[in-house]
N, C-alpha and C. Protein backbone atom coordinates (compact mmCIF):
# COMPACT_ATOMS: atom_id res chain seq x y z
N UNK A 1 -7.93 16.70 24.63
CA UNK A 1 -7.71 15.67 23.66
C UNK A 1 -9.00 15.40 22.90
N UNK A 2 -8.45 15.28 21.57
CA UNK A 2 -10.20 14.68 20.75
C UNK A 2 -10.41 13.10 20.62
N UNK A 3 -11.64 13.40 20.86
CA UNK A 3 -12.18 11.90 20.68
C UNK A 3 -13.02 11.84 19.78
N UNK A 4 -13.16 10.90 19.23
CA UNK A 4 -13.88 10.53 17.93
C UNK A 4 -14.96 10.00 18.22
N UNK A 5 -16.30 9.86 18.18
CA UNK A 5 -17.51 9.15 18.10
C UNK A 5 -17.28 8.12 18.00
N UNK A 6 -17.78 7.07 19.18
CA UNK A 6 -17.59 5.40 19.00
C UNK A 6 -17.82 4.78 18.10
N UNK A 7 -19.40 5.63 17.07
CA UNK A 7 -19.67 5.03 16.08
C UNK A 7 -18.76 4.95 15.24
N UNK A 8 -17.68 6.01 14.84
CA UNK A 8 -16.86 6.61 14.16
C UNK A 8 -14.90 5.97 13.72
N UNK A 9 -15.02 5.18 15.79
CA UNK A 9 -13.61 4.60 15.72
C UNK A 9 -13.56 3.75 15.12
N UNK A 10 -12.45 3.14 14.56
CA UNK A 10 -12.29 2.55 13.59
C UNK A 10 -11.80 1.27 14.24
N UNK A 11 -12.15 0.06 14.29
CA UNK A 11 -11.60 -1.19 14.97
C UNK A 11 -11.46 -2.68 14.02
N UNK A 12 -10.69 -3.06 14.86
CA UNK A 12 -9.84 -4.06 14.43
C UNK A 12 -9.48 -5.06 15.12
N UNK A 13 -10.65 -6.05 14.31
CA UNK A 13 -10.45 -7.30 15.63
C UNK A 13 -10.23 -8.37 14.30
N UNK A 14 -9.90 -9.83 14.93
CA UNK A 14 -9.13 -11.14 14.02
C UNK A 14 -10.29 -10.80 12.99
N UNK A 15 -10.89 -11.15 13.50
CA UNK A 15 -13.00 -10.86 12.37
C UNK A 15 -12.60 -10.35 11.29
N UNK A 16 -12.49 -9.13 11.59
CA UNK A 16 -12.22 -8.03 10.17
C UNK A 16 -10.95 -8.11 9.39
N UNK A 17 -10.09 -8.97 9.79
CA UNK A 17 -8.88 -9.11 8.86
C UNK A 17 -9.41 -9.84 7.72
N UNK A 18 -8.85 -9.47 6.77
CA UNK A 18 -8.91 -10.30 5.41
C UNK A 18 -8.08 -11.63 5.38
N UNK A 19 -8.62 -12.38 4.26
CA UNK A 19 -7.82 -13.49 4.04
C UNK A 19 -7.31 -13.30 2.79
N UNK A 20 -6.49 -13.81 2.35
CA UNK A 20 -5.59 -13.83 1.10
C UNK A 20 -6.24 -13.00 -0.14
N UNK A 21 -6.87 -14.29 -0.42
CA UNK A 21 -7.77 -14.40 -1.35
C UNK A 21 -8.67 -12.49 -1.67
N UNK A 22 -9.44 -12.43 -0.31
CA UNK A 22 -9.78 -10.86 -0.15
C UNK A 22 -8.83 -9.96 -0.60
N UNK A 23 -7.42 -9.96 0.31
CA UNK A 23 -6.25 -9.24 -0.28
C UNK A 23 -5.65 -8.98 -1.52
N UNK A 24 -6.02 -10.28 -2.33
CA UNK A 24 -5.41 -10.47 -3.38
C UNK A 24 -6.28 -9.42 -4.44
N UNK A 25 -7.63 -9.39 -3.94
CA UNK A 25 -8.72 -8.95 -4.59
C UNK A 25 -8.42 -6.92 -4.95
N UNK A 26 -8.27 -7.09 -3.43
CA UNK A 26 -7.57 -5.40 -3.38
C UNK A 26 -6.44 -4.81 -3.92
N UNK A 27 -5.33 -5.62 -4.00
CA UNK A 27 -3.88 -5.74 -4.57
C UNK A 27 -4.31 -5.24 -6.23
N UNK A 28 -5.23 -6.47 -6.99
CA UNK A 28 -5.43 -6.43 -8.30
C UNK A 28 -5.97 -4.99 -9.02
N UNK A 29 -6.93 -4.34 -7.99
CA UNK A 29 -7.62 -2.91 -7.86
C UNK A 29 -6.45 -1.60 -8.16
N UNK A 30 -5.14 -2.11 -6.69
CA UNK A 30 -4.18 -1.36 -7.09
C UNK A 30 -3.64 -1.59 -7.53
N UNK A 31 -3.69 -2.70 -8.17
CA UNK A 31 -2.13 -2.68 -9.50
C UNK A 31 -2.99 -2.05 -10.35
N UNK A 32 -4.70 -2.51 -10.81
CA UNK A 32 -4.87 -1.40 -11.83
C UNK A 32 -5.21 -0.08 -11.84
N UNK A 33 -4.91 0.58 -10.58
CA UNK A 33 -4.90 2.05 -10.68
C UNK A 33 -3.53 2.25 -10.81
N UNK A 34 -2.40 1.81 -10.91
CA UNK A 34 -1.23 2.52 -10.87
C UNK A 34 -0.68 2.98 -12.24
N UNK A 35 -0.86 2.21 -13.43
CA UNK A 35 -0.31 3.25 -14.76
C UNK A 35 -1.16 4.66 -14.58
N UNK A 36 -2.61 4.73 -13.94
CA UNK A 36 -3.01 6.22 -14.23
C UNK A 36 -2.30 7.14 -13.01
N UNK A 37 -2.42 6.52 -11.97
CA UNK A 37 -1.88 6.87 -10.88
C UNK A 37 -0.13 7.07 -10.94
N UNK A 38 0.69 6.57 -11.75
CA UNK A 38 2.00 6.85 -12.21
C UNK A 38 1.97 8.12 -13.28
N UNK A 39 0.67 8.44 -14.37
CA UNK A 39 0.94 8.94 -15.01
C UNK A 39 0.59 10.20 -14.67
N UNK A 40 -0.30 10.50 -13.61
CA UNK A 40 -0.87 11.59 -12.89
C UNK A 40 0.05 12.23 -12.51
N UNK A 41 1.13 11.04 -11.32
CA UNK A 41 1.97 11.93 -10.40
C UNK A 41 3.47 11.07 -11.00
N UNK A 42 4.07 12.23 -11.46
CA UNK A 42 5.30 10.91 -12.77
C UNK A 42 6.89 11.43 -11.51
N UNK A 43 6.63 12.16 -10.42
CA UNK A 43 7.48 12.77 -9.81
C UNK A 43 7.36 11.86 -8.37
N UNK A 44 8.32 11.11 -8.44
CA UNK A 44 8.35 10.16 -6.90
C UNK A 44 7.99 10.85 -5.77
N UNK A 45 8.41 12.07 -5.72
CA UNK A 45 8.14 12.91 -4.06
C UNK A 45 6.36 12.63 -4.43
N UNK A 46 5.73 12.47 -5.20
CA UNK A 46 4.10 12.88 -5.20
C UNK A 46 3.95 11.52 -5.22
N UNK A 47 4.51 10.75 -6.53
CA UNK A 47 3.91 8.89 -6.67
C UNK A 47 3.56 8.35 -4.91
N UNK A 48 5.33 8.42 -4.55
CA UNK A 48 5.37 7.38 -3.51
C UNK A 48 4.57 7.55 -2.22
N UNK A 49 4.14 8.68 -1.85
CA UNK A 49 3.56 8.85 -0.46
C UNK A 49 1.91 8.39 -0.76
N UNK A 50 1.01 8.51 -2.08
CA UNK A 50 0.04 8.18 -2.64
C UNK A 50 -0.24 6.54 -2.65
N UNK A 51 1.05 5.91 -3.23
CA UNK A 51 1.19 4.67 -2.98
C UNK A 51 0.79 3.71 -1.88
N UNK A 52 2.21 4.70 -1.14
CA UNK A 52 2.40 3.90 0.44
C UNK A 52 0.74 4.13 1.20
N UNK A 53 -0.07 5.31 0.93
CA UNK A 53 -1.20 5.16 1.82
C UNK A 53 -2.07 4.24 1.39
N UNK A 54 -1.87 3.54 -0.26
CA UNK A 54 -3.05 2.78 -0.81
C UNK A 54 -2.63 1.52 0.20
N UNK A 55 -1.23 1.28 0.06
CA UNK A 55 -0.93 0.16 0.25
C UNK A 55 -0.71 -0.76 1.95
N UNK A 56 -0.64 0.89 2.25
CA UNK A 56 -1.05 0.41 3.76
C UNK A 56 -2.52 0.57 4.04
N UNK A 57 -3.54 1.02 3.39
CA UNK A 57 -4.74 0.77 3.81
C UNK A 57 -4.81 -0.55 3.92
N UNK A 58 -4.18 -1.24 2.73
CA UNK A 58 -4.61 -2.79 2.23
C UNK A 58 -4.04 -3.67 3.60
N UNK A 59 -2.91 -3.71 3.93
CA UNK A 59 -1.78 -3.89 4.58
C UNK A 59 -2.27 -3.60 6.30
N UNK A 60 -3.14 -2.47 6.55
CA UNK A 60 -3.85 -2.58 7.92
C UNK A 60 -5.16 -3.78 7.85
N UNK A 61 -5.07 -4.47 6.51
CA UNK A 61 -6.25 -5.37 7.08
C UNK A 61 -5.59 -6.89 6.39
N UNK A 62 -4.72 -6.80 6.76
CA UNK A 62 -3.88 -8.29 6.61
C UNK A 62 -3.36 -8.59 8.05
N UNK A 63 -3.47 -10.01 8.02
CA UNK A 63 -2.90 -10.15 9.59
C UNK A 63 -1.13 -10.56 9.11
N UNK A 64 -0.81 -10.43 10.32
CA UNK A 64 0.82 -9.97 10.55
C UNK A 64 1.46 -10.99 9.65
N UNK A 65 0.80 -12.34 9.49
CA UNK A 65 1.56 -13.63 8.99
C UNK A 65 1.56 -13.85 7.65
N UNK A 66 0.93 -12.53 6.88
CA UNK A 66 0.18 -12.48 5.45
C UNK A 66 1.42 -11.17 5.18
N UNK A 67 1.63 -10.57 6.18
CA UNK A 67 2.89 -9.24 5.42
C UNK A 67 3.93 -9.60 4.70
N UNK A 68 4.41 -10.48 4.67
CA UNK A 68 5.52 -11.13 3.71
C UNK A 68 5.10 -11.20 2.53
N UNK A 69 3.93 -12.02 2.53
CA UNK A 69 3.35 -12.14 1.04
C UNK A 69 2.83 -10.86 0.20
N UNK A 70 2.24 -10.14 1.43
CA UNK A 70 1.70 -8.98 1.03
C UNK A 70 2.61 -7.67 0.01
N UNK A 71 3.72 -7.84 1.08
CA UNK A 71 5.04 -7.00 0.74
C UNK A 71 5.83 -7.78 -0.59
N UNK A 72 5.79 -8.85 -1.10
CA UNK A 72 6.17 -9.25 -2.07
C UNK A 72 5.42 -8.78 -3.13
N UNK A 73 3.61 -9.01 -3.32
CA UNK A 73 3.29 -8.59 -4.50
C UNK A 73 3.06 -7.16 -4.10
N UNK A 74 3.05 -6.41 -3.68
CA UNK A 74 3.41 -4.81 -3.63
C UNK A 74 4.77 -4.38 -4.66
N UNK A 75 5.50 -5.00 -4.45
CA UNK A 75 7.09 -5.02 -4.89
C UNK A 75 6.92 -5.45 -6.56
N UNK A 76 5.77 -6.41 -6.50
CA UNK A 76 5.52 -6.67 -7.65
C UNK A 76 5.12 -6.26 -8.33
N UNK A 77 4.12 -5.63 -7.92
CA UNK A 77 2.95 -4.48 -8.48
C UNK A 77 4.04 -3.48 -9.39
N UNK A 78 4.72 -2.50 -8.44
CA UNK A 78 5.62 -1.55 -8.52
C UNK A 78 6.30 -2.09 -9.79
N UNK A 79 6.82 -3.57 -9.60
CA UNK A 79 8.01 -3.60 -10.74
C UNK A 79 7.55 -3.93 -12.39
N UNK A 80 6.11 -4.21 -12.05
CA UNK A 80 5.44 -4.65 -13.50
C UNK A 80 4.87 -3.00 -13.90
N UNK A 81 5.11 -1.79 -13.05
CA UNK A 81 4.84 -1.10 -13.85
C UNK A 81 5.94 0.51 -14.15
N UNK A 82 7.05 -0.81 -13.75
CA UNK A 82 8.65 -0.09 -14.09
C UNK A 82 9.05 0.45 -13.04
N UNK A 83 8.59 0.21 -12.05
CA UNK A 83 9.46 1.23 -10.67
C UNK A 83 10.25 0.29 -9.74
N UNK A 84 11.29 0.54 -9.91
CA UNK A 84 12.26 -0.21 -9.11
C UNK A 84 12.63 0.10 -7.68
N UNK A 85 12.89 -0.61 -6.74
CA UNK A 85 13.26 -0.36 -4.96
C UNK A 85 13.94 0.93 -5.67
N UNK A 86 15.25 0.46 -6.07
CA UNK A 86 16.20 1.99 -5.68
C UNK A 86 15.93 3.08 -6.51
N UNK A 87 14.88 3.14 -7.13
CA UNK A 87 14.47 4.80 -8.25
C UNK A 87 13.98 5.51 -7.16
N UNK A 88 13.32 5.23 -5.50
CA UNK A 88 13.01 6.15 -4.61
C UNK A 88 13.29 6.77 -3.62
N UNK A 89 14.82 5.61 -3.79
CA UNK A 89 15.47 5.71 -2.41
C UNK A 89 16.21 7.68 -2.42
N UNK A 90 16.66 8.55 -1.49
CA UNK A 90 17.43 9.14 -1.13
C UNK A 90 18.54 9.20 -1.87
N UNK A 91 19.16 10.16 -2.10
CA UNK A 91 20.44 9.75 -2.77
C UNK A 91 21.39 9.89 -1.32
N UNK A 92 22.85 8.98 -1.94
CA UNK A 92 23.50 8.47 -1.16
C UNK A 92 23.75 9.33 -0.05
N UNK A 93 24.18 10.68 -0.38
CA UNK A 93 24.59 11.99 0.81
C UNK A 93 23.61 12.55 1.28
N UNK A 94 22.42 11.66 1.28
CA UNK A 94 21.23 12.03 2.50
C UNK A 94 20.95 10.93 3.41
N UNK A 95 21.19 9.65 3.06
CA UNK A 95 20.84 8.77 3.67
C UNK A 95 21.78 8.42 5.29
């Protein structure tokens, strides 16, 4: 099994969570990378997996009671720059 250099692991204690405000800071970053970042990758199989890793970086440093809010302006982000829940979903005879 590999192990990573202690210096190296990555940890996560109450300390290092962000507060809103911080979050909000990061959110604003990715809402403004996403028209270039939409126009780069204009094909959902490429957009959405690019997305989801920005947005869970952000999202691993929110504490659990902040994901609601978090997951709202995400949703928001997305819809102010035309992408709707169901433009990514599966189509029906895969789901």
């Amino acid at each position: 099994m590999y192990k990573m250099r202690k210096e190296l692991q990555p940890t996560l204690s109450l300390n290092s969570l962000k507060h809103r405000d911080e979050l909000a800071v990061l959110l604003d970053g990715l809402g403004a990378s996403l028209p270039q970042l939409i126009a780069d990758h204009p094909d959902s199989a490429d957009f959405m997996p690019l997305f989801a890793d920005k947005a869970d970086a952000i999202a691993r440093q929110a504490d659990v009671a902040d994901h609601p809010w978090l997951m709202h302006r995400l949703d928001t982000l997305l819809q102010k720059n035309g992408i709707h829940d169901d433009e990514y979903l599966p189509p029906h005879d895969l789901v």
